[in-house]
N, C-alpha and C. Protein backbone atom coordinates (compact mmCIF):
# COMPACT_ATOMS: atom_id res chain seq x y z
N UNK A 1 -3.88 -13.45 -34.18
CA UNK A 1 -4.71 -12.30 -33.94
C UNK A 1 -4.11 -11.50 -32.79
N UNK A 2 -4.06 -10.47 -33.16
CA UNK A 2 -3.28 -9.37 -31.60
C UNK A 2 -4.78 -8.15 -31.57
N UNK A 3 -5.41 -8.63 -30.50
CA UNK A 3 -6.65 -7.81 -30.11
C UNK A 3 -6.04 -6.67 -28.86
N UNK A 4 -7.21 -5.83 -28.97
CA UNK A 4 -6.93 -5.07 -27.81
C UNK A 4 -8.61 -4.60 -27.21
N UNK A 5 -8.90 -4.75 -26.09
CA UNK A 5 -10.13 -4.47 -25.53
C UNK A 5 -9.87 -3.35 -24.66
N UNK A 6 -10.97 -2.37 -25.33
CA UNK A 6 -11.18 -0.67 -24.70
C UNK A 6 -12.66 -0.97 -23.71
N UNK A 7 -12.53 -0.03 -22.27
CA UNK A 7 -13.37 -0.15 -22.31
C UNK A 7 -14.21 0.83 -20.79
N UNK A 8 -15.08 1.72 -21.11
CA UNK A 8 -15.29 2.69 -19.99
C UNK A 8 -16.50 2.23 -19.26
N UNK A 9 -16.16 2.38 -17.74
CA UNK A 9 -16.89 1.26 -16.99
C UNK A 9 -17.30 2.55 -15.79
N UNK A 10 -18.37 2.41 -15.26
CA UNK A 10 -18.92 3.36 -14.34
C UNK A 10 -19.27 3.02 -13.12
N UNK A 11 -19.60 2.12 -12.93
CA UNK A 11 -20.20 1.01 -11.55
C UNK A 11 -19.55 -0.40 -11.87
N UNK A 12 -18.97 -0.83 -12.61
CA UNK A 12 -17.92 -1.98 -12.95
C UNK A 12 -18.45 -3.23 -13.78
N UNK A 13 -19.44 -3.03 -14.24
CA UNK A 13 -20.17 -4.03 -15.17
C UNK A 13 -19.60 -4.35 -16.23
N UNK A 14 -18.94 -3.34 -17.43
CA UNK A 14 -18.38 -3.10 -18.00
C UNK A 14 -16.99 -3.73 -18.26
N UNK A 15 -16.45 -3.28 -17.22
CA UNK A 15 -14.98 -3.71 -16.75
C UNK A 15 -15.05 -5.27 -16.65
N UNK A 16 -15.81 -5.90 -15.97
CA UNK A 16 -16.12 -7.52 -15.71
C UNK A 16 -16.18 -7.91 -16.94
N UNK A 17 -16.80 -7.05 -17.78
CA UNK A 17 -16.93 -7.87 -18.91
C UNK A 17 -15.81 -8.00 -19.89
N UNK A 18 -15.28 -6.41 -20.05
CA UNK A 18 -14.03 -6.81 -20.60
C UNK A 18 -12.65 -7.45 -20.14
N UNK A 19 -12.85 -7.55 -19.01
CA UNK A 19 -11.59 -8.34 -17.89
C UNK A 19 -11.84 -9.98 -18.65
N UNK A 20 -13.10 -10.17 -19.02
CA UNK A 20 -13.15 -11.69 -19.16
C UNK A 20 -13.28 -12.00 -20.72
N UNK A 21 -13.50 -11.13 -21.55
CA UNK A 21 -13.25 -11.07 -22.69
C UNK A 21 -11.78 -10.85 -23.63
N UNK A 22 -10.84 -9.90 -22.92
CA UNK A 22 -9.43 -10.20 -22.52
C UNK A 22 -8.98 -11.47 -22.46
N UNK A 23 -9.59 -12.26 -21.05
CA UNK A 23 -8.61 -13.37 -20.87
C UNK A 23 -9.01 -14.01 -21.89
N UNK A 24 -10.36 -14.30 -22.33
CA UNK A 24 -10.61 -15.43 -23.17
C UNK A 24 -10.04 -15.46 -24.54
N UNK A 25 -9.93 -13.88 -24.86
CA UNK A 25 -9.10 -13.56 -26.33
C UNK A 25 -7.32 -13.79 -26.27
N UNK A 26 -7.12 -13.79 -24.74
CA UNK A 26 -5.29 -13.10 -24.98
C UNK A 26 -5.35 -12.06 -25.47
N UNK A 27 -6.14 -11.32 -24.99
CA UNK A 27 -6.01 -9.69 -25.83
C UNK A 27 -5.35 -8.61 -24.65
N UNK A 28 -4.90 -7.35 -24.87
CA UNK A 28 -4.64 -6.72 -24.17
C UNK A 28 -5.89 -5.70 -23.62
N UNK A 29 -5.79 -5.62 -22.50
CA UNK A 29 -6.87 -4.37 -22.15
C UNK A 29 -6.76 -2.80 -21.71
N UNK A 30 -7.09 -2.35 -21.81
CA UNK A 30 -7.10 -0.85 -21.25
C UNK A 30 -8.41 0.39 -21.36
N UNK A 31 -8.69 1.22 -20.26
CA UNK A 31 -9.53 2.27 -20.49
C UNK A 31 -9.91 2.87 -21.39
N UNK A 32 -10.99 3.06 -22.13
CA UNK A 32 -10.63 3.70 -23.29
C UNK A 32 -10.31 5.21 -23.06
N UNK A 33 -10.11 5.63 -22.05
CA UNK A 33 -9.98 7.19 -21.99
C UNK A 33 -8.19 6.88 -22.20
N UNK A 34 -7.51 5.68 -22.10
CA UNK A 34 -5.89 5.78 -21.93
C UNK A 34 -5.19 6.31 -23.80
N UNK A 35 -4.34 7.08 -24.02
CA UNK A 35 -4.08 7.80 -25.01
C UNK A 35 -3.13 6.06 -25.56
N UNK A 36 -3.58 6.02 -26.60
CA UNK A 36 -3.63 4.52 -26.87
C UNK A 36 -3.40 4.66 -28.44
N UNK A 37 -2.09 3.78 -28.93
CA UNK A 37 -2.21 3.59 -30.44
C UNK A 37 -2.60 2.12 -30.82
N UNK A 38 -3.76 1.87 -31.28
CA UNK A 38 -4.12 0.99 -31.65
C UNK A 38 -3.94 0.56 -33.08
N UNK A 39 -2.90 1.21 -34.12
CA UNK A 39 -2.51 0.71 -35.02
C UNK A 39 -1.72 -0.67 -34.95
N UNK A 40 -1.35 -1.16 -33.97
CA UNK A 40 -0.42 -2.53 -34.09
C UNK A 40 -1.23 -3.72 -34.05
N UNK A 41 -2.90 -3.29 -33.85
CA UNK A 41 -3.84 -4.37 -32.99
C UNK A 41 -4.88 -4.68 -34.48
N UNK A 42 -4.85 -5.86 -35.00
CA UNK A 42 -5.71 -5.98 -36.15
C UNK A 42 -7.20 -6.63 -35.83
N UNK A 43 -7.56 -6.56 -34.18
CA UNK A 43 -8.65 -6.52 -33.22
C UNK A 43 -9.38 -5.50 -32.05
N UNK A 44 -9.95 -4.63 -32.99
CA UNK A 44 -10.56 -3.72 -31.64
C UNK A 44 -11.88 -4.00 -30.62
N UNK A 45 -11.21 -3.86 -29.46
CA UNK A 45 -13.16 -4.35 -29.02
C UNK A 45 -13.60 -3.50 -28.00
N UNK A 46 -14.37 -2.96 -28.54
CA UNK A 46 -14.58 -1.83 -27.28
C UNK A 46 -15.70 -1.78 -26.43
N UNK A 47 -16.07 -1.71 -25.10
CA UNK A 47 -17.04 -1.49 -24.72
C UNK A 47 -17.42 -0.57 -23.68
N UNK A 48 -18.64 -0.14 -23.45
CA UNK A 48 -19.41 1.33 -22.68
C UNK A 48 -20.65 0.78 -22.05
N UNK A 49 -21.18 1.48 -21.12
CA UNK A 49 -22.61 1.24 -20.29
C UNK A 49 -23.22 2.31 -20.54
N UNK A 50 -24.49 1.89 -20.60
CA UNK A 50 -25.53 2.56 -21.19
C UNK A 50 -26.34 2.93 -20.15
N UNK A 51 -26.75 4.35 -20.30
CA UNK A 51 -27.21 5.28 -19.43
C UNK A 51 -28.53 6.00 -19.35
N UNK A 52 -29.39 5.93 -19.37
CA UNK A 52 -30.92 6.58 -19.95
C UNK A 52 -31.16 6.59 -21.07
N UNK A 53 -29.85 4.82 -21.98
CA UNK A 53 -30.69 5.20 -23.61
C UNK A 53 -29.30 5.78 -24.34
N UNK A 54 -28.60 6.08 -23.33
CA UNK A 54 -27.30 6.40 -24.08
C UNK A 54 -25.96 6.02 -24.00
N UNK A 55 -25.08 5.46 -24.99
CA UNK A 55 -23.50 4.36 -24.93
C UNK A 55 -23.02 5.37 -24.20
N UNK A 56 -22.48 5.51 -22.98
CA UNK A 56 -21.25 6.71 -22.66
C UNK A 56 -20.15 6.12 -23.14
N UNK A 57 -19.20 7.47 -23.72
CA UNK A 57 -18.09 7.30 -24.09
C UNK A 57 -17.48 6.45 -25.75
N UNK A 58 -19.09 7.04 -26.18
CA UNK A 58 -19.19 6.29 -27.61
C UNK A 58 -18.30 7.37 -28.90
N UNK A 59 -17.87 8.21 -28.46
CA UNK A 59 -17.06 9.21 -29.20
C UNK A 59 -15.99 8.50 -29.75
N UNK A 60 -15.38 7.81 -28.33
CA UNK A 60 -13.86 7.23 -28.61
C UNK A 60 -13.73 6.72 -29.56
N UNK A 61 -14.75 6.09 -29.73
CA UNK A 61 -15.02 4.42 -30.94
C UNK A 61 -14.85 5.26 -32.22
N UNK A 62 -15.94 6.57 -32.45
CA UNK A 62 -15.75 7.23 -33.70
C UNK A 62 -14.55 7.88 -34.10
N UNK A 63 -13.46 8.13 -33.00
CA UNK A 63 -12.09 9.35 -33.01
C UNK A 63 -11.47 8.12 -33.63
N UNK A 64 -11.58 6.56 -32.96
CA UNK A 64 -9.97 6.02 -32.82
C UNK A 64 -9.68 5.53 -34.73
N UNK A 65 -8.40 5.86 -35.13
CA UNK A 65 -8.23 5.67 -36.56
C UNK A 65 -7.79 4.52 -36.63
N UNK A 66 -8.73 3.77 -37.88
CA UNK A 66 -8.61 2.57 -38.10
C UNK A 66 -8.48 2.34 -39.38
N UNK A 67 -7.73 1.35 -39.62
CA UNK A 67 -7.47 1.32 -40.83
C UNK A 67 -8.78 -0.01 -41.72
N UNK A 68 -8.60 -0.17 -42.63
CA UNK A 68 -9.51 -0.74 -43.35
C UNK A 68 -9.75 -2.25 -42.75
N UNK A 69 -8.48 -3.04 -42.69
CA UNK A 69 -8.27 -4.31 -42.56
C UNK A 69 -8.78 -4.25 -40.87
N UNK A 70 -8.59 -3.85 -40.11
CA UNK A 70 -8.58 -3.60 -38.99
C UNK A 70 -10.72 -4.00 -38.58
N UNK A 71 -10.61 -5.01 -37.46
CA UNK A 71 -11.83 -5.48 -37.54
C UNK A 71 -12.48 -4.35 -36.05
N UNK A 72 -13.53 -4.66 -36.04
CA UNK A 72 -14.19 -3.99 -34.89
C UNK A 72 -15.55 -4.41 -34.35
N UNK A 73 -15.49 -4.87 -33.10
CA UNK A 73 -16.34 -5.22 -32.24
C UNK A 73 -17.03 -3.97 -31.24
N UNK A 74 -18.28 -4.09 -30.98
CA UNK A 74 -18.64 -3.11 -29.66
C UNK A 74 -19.36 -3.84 -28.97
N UNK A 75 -19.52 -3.72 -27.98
CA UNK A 75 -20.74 -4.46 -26.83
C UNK A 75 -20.93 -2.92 -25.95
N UNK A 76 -22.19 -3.19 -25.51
CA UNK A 76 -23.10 -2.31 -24.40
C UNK A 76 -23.09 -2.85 -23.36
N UNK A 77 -23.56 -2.67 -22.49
CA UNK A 77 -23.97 -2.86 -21.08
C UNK A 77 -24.90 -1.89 -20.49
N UNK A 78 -26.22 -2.69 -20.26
CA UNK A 78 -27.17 -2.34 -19.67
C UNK A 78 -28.48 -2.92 -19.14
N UNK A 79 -29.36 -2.46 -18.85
CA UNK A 79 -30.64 -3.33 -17.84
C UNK A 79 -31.43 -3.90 -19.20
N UNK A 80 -31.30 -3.36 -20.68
CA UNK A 80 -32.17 -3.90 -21.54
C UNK A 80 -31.50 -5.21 -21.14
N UNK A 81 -32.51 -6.21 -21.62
CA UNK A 81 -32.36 -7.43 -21.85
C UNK A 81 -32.52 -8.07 -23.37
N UNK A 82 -31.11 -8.26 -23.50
CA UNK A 82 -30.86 -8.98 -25.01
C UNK A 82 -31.34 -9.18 -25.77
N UNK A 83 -32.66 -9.60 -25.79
CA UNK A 83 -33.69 -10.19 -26.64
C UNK A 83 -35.27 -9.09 -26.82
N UNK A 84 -34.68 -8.20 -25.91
CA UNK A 84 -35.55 -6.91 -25.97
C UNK A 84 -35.11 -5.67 -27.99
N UNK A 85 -35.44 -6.74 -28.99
CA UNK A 85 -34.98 -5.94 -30.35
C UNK A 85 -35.29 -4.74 -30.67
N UNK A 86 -36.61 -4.21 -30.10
CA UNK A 86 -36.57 -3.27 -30.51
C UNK A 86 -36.06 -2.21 -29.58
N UNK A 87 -35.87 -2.38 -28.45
CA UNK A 87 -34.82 -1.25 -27.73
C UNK A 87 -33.74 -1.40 -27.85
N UNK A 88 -32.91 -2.33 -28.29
CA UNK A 88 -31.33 -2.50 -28.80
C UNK A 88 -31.30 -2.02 -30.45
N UNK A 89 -32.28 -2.26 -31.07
CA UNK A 89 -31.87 -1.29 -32.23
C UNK A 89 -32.43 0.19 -32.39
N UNK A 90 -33.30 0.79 -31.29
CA UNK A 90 -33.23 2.28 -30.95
C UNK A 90 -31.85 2.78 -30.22
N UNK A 91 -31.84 1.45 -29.50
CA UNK A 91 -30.15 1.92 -28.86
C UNK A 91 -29.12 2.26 -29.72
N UNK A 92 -28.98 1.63 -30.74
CA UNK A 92 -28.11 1.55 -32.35
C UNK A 92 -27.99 2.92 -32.83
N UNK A 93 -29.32 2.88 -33.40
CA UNK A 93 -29.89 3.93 -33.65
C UNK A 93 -29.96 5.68 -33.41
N UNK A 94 -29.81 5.63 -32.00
CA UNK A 94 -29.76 7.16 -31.46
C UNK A 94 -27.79 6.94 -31.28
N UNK A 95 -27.44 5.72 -30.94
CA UNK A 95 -25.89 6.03 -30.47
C UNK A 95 -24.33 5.83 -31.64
N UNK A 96 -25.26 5.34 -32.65
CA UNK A 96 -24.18 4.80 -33.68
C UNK A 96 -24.36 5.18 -34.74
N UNK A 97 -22.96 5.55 -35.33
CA UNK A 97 -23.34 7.06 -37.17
C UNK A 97 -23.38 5.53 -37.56
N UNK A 98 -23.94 5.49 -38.92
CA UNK A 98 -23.92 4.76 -39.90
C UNK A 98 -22.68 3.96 -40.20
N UNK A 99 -21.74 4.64 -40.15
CA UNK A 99 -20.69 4.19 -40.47
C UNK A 99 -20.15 3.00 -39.80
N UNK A 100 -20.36 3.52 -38.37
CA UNK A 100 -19.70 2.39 -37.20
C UNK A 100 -20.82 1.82 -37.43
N UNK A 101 -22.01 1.46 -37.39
CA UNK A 101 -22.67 0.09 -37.76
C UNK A 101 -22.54 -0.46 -39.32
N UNK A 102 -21.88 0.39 -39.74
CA UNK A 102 -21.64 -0.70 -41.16
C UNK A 102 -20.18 -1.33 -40.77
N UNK A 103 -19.20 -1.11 -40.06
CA UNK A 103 -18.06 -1.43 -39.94
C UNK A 103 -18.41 -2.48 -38.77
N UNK A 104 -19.04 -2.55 -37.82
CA UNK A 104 -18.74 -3.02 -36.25
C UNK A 104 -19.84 -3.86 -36.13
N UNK A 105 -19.73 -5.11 -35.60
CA UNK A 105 -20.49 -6.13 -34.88
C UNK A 105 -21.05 -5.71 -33.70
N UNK A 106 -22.05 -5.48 -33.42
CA UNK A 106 -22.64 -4.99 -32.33
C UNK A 106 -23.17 -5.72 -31.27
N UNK A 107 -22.55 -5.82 -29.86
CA UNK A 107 -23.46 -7.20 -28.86
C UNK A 107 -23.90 -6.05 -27.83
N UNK A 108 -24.89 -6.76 -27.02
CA UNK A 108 -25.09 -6.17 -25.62
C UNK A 108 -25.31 -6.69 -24.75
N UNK A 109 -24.88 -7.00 -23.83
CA UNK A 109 -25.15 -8.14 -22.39
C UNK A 109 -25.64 -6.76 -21.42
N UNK A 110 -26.66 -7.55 -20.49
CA UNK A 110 -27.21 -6.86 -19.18
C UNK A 110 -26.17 -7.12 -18.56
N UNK A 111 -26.23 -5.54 -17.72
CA UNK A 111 -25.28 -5.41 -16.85
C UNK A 111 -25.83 -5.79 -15.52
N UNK A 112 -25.56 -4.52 -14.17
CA UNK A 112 -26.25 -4.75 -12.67
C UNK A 112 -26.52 -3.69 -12.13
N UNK A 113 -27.55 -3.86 -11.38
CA UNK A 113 -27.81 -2.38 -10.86
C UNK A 113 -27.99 -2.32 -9.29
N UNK A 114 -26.80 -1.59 -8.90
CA UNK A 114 -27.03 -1.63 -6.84
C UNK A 114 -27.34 -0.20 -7.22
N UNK A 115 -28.06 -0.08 -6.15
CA UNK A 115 -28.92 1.45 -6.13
C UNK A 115 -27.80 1.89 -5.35
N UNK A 116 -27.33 1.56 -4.29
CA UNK A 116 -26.67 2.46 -3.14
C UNK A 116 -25.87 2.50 -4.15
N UNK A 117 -24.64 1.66 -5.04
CA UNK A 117 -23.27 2.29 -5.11
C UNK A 117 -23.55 3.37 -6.42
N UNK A 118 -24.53 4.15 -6.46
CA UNK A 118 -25.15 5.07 -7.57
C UNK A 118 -24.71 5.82 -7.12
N UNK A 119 -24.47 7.08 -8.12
CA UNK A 119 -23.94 8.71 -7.83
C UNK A 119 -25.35 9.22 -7.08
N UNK A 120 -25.18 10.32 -7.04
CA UNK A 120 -26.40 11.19 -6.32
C UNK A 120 -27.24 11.44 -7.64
N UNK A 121 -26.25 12.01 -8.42
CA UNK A 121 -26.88 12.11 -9.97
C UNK A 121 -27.91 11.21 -10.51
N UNK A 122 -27.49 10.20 -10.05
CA UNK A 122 -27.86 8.94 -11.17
C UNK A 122 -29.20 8.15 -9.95
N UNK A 123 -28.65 8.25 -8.91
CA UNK A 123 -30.15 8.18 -8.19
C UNK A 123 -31.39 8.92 -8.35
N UNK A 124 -30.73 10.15 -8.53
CA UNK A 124 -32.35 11.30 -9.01
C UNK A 124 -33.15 10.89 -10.03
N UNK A 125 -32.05 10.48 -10.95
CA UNK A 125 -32.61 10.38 -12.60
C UNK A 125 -33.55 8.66 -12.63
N UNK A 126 -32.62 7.99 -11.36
CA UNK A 126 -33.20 6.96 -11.45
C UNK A 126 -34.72 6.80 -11.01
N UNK A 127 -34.99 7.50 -10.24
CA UNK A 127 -36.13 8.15 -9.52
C UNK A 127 -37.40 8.49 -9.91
N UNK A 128 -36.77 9.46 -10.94
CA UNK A 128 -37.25 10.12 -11.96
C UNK A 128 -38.12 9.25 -12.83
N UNK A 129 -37.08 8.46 -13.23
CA UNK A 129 -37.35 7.47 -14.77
C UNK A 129 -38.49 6.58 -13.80
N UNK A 130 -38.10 5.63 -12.54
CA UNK A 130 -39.02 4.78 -12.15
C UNK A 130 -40.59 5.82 -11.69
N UNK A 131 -40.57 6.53 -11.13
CA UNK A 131 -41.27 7.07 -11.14
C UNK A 131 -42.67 7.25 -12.20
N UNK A 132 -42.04 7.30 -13.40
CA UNK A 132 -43.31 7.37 -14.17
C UNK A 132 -43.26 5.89 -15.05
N UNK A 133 -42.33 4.56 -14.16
CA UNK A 133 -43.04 3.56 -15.09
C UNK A 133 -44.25 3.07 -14.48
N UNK A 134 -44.86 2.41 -15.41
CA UNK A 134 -45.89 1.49 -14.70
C UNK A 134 -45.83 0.15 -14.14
N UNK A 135 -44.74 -0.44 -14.38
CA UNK A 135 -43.80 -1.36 -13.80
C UNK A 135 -42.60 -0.79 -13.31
N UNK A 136 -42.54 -0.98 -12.27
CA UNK A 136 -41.28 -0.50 -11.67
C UNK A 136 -39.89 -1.08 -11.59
N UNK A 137 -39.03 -0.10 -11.80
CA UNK A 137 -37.57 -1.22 -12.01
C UNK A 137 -37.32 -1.63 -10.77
N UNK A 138 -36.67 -2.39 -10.47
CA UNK A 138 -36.32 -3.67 -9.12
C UNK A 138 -34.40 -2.79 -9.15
N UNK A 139 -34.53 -2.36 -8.04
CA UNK A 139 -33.15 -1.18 -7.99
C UNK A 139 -32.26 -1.57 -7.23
N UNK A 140 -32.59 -3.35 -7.15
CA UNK A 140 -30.92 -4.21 -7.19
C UNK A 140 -31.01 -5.48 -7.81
N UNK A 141 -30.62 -5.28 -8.67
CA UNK A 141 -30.59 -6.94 -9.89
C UNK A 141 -29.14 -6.80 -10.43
N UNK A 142 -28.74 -8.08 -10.32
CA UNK A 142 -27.60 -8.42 -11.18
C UNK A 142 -27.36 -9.66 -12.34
N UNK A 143 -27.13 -9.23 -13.90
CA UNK A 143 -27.02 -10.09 -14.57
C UNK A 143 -25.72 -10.56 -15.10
N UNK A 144 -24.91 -9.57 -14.83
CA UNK A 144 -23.75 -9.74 -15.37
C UNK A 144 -23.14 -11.50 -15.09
N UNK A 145 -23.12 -11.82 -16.58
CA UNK A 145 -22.50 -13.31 -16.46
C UNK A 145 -21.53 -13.85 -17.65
N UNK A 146 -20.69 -14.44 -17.16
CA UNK A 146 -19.30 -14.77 -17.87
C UNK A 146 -19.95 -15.54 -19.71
N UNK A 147 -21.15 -16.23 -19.46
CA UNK A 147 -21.82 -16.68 -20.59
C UNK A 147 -22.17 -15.91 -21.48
N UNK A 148 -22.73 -14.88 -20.92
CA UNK A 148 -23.28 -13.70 -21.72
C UNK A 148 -21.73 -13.20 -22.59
N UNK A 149 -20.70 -13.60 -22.33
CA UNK A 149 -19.68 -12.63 -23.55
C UNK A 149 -19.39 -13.61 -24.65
N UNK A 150 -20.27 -14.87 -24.57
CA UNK A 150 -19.84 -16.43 -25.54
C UNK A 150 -19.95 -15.55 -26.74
N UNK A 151 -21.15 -15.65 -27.27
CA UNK A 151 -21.49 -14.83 -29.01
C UNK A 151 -20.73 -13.60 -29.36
N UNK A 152 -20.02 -13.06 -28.47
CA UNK A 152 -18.84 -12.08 -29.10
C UNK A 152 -17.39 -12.91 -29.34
N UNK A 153 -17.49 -13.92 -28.36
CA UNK A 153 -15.86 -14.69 -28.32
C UNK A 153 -15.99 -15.27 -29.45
N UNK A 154 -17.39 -16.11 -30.21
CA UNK A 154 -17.66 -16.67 -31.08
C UNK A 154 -17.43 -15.89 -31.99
N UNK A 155 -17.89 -14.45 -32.33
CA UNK A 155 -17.74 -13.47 -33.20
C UNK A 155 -16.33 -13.73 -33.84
N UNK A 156 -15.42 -13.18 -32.90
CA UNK A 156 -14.35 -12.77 -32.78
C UNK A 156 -13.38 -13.87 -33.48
N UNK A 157 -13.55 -15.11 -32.80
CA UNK A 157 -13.23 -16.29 -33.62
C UNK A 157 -13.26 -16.38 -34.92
N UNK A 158 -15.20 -16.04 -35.60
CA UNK A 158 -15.57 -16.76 -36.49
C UNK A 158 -14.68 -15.97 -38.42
N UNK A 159 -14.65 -14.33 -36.94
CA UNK A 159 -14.55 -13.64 -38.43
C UNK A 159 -12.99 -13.39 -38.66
N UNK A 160 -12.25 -13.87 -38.02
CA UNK A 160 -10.72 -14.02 -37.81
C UNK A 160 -10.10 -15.66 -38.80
N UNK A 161 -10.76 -16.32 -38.45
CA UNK A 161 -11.19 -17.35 -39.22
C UNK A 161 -10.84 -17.57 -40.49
N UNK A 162 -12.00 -16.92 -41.15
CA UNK A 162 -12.84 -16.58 -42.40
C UNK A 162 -11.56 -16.12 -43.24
């Protein structure tokens, strides 16, 4: 298997995850913004952090040309928590054409959230959003964990396999 893991990271949750999904594959890694031919790689795995509800940088996944044989993985990163179904398949839903969920295995591991290392941007909005919950988000938690990428490594394995 010759994989390659894409992957756009904003506060570094992202990046952790594909840094360790890499080693565990022997795959190669890189940004997905890097001008990249991924025709030699018969493993794509890409991943993005999720932002008020939305994959950033979920375009790439739809531009990059793939050929048929060519498998495809995505993972998210964000404060949903895994087992939260029906906000991971609204997440699906508003961020993925049809197509890429008929083609692509879809995971999502919680990421982390430090309030200080936030943009100015992303503090307002954060603000904003807590503001009108009725539970309030806790605006430093971290989940990011090396376990959480098992059921994609398993993925990745099972359908390489096959």
């Amino acid at each position: 298997m010759k994989a390659v893991v894409l992957y756009q990271s904003k506060y570094g949750s992202t990046k952790q995850y594909a840094e360790w999904i890499a080693k565990e594959l022997g795959a190669d890694i890189f940004p997905a913004n890097a001008c990249l031919d991924v025709s030699s790689y018969d493993t794509i795995i890409f991943g993005a952090p999720v932002f008020g509800g939305t994959v950033m940088g979920i375009a790439a996944v739809s531009n990059l040309p793939l050929s048929k044989e060519q498998r495809l993985f995505l993972f998210t990163v964000g404060l949903t928590a895994p087992d939260a179904e029906k906000n991971l398949e609204n997440l699906r839903e508003k961020n993925f054409s049809e197509a890429v969920v008929k083609r692509a295995e879809i995971f999502h591991f919680q990421g982390a959230l430090e309030y200080k290392k936030l943009t100015l941007h992303h503090k307002i909005l954060l603000k904003m959003i807590n503001s009108t919950m009725r539970n309030k988000l806790d605006l430093n938690q971290n989940h990011v964990a090396y376990e959480n990428i098992l059921p994609l490594i398993e993925a990745v394995g099972r359908d390489f396999d096959e």
